[in-house]
Protein backbone atom coordinates (compact mmCIF):
# COMPACT_ATOMS: atom_id res chain seq x y z
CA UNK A 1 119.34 101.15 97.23
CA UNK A 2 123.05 100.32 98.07
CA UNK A 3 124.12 98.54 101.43
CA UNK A 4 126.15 101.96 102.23
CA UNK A 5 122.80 104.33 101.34
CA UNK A 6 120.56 101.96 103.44
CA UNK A 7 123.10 102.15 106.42
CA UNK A 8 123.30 105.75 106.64
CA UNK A 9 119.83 106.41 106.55
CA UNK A 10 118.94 104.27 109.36
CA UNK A 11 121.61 105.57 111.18
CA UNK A 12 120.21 109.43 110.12
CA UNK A 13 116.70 108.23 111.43
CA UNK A 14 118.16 107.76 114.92
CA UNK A 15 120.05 110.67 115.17
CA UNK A 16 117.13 112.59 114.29
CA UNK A 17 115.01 110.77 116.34
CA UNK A 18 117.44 111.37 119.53
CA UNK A 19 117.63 115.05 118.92
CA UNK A 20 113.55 115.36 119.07
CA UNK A 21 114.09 114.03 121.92
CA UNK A 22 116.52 116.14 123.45
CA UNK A 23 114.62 118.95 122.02
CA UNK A 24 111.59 118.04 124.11
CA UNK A 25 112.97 117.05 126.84
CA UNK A 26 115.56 120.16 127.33
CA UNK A 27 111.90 122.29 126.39
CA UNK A 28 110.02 120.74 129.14
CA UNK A 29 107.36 121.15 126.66
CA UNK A 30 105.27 118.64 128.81
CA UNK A 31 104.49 121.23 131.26
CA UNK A 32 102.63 123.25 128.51
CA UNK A 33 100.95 120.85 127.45
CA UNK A 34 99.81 118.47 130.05
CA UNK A 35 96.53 117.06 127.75
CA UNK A 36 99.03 115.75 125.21
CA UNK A 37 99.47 113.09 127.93
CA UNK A 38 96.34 111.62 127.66
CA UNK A 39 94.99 108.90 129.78
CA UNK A 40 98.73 107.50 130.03
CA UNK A 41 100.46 104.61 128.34
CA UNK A 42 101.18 101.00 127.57
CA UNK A 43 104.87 100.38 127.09
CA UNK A 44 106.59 97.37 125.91
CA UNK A 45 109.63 95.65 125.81
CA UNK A 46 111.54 92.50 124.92
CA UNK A 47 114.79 91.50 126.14
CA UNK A 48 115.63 92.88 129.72
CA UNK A 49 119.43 92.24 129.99
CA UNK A 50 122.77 93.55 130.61
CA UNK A 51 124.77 95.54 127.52
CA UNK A 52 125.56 93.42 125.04
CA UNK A 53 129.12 95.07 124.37
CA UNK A 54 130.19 95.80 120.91
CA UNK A 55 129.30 93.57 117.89
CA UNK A 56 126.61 93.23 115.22
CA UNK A 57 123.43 94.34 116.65
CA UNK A 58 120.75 94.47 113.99
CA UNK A 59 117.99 93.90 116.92
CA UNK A 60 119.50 96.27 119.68
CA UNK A 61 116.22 98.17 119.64
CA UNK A 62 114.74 95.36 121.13
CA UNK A 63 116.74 94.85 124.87
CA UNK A 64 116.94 97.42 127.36
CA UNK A 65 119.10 97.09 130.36
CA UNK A 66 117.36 96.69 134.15
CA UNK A 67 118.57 99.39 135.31
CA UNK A 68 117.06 101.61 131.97
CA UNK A 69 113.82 99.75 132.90
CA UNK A 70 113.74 100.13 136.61
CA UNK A 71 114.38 104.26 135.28
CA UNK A 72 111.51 103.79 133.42
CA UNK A 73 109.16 102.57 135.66
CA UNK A 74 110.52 105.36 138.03
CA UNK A 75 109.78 108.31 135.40
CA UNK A 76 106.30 106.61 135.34
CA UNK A 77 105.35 106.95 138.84
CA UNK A 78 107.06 110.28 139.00
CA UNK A 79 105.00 111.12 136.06
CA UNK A 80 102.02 110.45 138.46
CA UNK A 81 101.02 107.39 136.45
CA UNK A 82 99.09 104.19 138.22
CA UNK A 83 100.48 101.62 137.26
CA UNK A 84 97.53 98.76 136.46
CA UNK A 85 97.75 95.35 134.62
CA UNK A 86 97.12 95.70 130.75
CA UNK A 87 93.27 93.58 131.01
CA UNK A 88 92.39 95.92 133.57
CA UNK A 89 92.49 98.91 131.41
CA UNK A 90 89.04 98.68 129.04
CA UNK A 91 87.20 98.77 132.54
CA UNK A 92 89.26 101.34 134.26
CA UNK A 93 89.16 104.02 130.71
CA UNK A 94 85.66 103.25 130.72
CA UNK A 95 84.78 104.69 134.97
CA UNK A 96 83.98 108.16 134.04
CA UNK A 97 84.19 108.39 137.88
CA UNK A 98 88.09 107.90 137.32
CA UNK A 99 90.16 110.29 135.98
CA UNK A 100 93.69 108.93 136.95
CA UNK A 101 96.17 107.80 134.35
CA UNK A 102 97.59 105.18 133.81
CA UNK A 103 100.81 103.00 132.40
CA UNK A 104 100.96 99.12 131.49
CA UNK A 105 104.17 97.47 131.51
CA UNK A 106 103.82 94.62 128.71
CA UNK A 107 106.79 92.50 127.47
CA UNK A 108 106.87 90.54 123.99
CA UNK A 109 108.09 86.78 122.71
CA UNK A 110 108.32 85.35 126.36
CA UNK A 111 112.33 85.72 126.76
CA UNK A 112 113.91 84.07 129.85
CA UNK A 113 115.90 87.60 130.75
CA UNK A 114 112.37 88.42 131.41
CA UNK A 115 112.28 85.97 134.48
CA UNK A 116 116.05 86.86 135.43
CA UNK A 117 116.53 90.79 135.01
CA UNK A 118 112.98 92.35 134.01
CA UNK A 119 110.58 90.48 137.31
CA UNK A 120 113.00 91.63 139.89
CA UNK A 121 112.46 95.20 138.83
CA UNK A 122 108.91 95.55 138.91
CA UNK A 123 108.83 93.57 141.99
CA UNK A 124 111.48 96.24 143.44
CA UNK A 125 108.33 98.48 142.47
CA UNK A 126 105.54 96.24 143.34
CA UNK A 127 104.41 97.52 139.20
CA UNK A 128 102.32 94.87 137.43
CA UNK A 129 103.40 93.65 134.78
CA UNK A 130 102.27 91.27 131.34
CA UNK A 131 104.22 88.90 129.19
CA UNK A 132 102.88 87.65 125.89
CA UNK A 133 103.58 84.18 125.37
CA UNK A 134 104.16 82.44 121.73
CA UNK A 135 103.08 78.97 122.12
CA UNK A 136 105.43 77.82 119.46
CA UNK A 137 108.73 79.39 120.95
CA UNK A 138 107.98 77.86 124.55
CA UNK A 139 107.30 74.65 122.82
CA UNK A 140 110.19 74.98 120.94
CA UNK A 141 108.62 74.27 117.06
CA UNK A 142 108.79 77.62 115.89
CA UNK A 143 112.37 79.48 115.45
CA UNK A 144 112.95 82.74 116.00
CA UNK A 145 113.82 83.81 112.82
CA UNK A 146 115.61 87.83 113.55
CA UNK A 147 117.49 86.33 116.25
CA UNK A 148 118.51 83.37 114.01
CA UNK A 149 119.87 85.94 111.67
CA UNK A 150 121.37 87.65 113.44
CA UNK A 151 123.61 84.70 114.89
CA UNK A 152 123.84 83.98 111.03
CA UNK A 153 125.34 86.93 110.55
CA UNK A 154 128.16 87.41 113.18
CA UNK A 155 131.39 86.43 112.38
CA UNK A 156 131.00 85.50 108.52
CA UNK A 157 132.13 86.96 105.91
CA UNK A 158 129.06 85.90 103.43
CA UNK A 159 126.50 83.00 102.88
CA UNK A 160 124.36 81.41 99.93
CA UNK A 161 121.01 82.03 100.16
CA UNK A 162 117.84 81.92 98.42
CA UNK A 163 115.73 84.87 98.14
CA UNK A 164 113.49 83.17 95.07
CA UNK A 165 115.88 83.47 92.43
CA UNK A 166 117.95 80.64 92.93
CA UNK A 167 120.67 80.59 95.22
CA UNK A 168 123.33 83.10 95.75
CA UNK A 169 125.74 84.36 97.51
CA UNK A 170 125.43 87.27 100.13
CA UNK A 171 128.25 89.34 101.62
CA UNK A 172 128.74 90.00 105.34
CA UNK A 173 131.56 90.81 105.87
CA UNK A 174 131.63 94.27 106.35
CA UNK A 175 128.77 96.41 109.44
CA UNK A 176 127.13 97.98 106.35
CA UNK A 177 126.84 94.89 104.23
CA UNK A 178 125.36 92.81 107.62
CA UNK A 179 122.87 95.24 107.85
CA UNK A 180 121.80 95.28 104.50
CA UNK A 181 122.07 91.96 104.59
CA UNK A 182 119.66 91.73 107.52
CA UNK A 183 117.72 93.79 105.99
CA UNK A 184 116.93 91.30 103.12
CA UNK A 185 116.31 88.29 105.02
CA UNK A 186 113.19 90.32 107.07
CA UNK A 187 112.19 92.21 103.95
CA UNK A 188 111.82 87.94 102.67
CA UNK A 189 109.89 87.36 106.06
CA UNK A 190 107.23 90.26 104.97
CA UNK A 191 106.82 89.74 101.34
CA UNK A 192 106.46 85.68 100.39
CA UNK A 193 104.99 83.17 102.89
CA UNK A 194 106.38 83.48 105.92
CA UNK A 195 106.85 80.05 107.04
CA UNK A 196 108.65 80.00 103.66
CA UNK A 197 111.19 82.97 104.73
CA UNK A 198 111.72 81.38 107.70
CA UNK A 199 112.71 77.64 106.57
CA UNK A 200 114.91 79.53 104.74
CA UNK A 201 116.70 81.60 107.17
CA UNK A 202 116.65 78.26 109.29
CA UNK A 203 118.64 76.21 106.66
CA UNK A 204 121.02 79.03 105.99
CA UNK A 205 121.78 79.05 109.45
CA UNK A 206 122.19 75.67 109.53
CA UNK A 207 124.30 75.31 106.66
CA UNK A 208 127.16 77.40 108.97
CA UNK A 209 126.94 75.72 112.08
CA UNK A 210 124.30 77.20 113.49
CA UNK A 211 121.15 76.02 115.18
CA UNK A 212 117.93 78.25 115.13
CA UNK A 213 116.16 75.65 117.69
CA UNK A 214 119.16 75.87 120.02
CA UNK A 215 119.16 79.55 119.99
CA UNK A 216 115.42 79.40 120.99
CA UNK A 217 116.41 77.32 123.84
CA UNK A 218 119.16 79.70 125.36
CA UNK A 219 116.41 82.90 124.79
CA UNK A 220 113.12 81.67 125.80
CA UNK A 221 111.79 80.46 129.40
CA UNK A 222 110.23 77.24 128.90
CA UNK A 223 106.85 75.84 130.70
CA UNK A 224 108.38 75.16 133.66
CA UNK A 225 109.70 78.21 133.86
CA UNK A 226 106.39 80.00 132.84
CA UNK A 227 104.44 77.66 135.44
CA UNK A 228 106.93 78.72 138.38
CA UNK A 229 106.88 82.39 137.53
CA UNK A 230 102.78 82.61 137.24
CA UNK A 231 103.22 82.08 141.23
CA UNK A 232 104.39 85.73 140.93
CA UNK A 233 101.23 88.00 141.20
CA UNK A 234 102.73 90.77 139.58
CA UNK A 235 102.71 88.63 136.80
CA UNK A 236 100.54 88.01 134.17
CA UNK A 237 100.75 86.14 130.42
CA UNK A 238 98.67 87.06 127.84
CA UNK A 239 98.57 85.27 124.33
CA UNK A 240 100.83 85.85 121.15
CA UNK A 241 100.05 83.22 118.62
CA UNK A 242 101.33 79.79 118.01
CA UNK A 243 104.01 81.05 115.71
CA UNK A 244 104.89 84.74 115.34
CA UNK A 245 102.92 84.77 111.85
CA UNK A 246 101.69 87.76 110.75
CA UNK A 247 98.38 87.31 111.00
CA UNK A 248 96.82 89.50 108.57
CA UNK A 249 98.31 87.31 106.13
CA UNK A 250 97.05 83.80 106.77
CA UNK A 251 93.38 82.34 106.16
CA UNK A 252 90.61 82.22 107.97
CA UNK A 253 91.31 78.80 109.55
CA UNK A 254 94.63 79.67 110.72
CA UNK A 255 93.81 82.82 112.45
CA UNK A 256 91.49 80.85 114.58
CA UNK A 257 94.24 78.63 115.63
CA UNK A 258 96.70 81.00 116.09
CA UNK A 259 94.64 82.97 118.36
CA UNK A 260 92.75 79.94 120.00
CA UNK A 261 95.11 77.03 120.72
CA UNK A 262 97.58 79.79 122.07
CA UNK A 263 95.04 81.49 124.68
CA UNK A 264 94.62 77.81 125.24
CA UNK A 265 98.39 76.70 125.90
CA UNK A 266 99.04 79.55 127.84
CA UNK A 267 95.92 78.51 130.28
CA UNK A 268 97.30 75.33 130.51
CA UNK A 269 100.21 76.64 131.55
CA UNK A 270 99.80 79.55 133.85
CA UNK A 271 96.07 78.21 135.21
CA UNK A 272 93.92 81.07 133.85
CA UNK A 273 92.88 82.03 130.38
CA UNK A 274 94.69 84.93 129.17
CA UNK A 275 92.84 88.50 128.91
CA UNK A 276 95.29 90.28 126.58
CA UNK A 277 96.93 89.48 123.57
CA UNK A 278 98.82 90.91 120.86
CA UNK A 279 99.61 90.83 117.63
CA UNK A 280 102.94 89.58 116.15
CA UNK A 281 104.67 92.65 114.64
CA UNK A 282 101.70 95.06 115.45
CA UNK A 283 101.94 97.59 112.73
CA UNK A 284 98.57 98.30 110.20
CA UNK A 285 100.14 95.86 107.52
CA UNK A 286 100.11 92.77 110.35
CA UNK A 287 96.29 94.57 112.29
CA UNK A 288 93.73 94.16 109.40
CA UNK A 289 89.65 94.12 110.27
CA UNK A 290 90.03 90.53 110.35
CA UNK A 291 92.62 90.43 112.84
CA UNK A 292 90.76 92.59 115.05
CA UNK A 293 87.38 90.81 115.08
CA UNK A 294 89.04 87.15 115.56
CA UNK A 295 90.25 88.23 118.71
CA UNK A 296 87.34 90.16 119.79
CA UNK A 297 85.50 86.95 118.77
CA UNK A 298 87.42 85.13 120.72
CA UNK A 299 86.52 87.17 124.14
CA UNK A 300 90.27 89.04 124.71
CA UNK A 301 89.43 92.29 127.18
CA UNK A 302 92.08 93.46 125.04
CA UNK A 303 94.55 93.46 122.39
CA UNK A 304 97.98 95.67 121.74
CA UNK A 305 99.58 96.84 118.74
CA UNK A 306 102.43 98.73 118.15
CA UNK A 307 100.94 101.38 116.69
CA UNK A 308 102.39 104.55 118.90
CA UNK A 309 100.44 106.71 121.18
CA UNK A 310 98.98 107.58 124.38
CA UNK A 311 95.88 106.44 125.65
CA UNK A 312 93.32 108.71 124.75
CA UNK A 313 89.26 108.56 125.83
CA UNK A 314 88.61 106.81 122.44
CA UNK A 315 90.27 103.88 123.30
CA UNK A 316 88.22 102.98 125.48
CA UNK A 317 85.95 102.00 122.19
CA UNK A 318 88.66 100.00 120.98
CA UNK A 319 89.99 98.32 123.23
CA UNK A 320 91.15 95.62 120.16
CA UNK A 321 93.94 98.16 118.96
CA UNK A 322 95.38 99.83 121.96
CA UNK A 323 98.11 101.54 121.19
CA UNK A 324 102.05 100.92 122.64
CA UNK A 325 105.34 102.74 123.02
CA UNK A 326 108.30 100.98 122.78
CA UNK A 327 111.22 101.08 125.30
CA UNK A 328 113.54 101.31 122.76
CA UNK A 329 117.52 100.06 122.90
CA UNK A 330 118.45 102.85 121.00
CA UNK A 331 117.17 105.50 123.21
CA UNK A 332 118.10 104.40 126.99
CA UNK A 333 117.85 107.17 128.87
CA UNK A 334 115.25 108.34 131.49
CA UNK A 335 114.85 111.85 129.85
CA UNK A 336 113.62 110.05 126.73
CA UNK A 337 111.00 108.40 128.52
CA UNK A 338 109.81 111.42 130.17
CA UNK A 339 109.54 112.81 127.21
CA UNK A 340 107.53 109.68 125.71
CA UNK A 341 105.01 109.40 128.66
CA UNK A 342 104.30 113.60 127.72
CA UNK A 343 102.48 112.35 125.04
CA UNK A 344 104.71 115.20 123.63
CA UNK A 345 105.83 113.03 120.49
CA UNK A 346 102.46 111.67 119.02
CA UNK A 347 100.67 114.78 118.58
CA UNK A 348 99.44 114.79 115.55
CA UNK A 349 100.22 111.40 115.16
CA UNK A 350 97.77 108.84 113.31
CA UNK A 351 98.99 105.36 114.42
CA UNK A 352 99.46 104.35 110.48
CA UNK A 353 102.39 102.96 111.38
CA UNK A 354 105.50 102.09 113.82
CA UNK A 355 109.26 100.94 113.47
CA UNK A 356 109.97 97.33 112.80
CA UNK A 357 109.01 95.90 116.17
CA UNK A 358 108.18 92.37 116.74
């Protein structure tokens, strides 16, 4: 498929996707259908941060602006929705005395803008809130490896790298050919061993100047700053591996200390043992049976993929794949999330599979 043809249909996808939207939302066809809504929603996030401005952007769907969140949390509670921390939720879908519904405010990778523009908000709202922490990012051993190319890929006009075939050398000079371009280097993450992919993204990067481990350190909060923000009771961290692998592709001994020694740093960190955790990139490729029953195993009240949907009675039963809805950069605008929180949009829906999310 050519840079221009891969370019044009992602950029089709979202124009179709926004017009749903605005079809729904200009329908009201929430009203008519008020069991579509389920028993609410989990919705998650990454970066919370001011606009960006214009420039290469491959992970814009991943940072929302405060104020988009703080309209978010307000079409939630408008909505009618209780807000209630993710752990709580197995217990709380499983009171048949309670027939509320709920939303969970959840935020990925454990990004300082978290701390700076996404805590004020649900403070502002008194809304709890969890973050999922990835041992390896706070500790500063693991990169980041789509936010390392993306800072690859701003501002040159092409790189060698090697995809397995020796190296080469990749244009970006042009939008179309950075996306495609992007779109190599994480189709590499998801198709040879990923600590492979990303010690290769890594040395490209560092072949141009760049340094993955010093963009890790301008992104993520560190301990400290994890330690001084678990004072906040709205807050709470729940585990996300040691290293962003996906973990339906490593052994058996791995998955145990992905999942363990990370619900372990975290409780060194924040005092408790986390309750929640979630899966790095969350669709059914990264969720496999095995996935599920190491963390059950391991005694999480819950885990979170990004499957999309509402909550629905079921869940309750499976409380190892709850479903999520992402606050997507794309689509900031409170209408859209009125329209998400309807339910409106998964009907029919069999949580096969989401957008790249991580």
């Amino acid at each position: 498929m050519s840079a221009w043809k891969t370019s044009a249909t992602y950029l089709a996808k979202q124009g179709l996707i926004r017009a749903g939207m605005e079809a729904v939302a200009l329908s009201r066809a929430g009203r008519l259908l008020p069991q579509a809504a389920g028993r609410g929603m989990i919705l998650t996030l990454h970066h919370v941060r001011p606009e960006q401005g214009p420039r290469f952007l491959p992970n814009a769907h991943l940072s929302v602006t405060p104020r988009f969140l703080a309209q978010a949390v307000e079409a939630a509670l408008e909505a009618g929705l209780t807000p209630v921390q993710l752990h709580d939720l197995p217990r709380l879908l499983a009171d048949p005395q309670d027939s509320r519904r709920f939303v969970a405010f959840t935020l990925d990778d454990g990004y300082r803008d978290n701390i700076e523009h996404a805590a004020p908000v649900f403070r502002r709202f008194a809304v709890p809130y969890t973050i999922f922490i990835t041992r390896g990012f706070i500790e500063r051993t693991r990169t980041i490896w789509w936010e390392t190319a993306e800072a690859l890929l701003t501002g040159i006009s092409s790189f060698t790298f090697d995809s397995g075939a020796g190296p080469e050398r990749v244009s970006s000079a042009t939008p179309v050919e950075r996306h495609h371009a992007f779109a190599r280097l994480a189709g590499l993450v998801h198709a040879i061993d990923e600590d492979e992919a990303v010690a290769r993204i890594d040395e490209a990067a560092r072949d141009n100047g760049i340094d993955p481990v010093g963009i890790v350190n301008d992104l993520v909060m560190t301990a400290d700053e994890l330690r001084a923000l678990s004072a906040d009771p709205l807050f709470r961290a729940g585990a996300h591996t040691l290293t962003h692998v996906n973990l339906a592709r490593v052994d058996e001994a791995r998955l145990a200390r992905e999942i363990g020694q990370s619900a372990e740093a975290v409780a060194g960190w924040c005092g408790y043992r986390p309750e929640s955790f979630c899966y790095p990139y969350g669709t059914r490729e990264a969720v496999s049976t095995k996935t599920q029953a190491a963390v059950v195993e391991a005694g999480f009240a819950c885990a979170v993929t990004t499957r999309p949907g509402v909550l629905r009675p079921r869940d309750r039963g499976a409380p190892a794949l709850f479903p999520r809805v992402s606050l997507n950069g794309h689509y900031q605008k409170k209408r859209y999330v009125e329209v998400l929180l309807s339910g409106i949009p998964f009907i029919g829906s069999s949580r096969s599979s989401a957008p790249f999310s991580q």
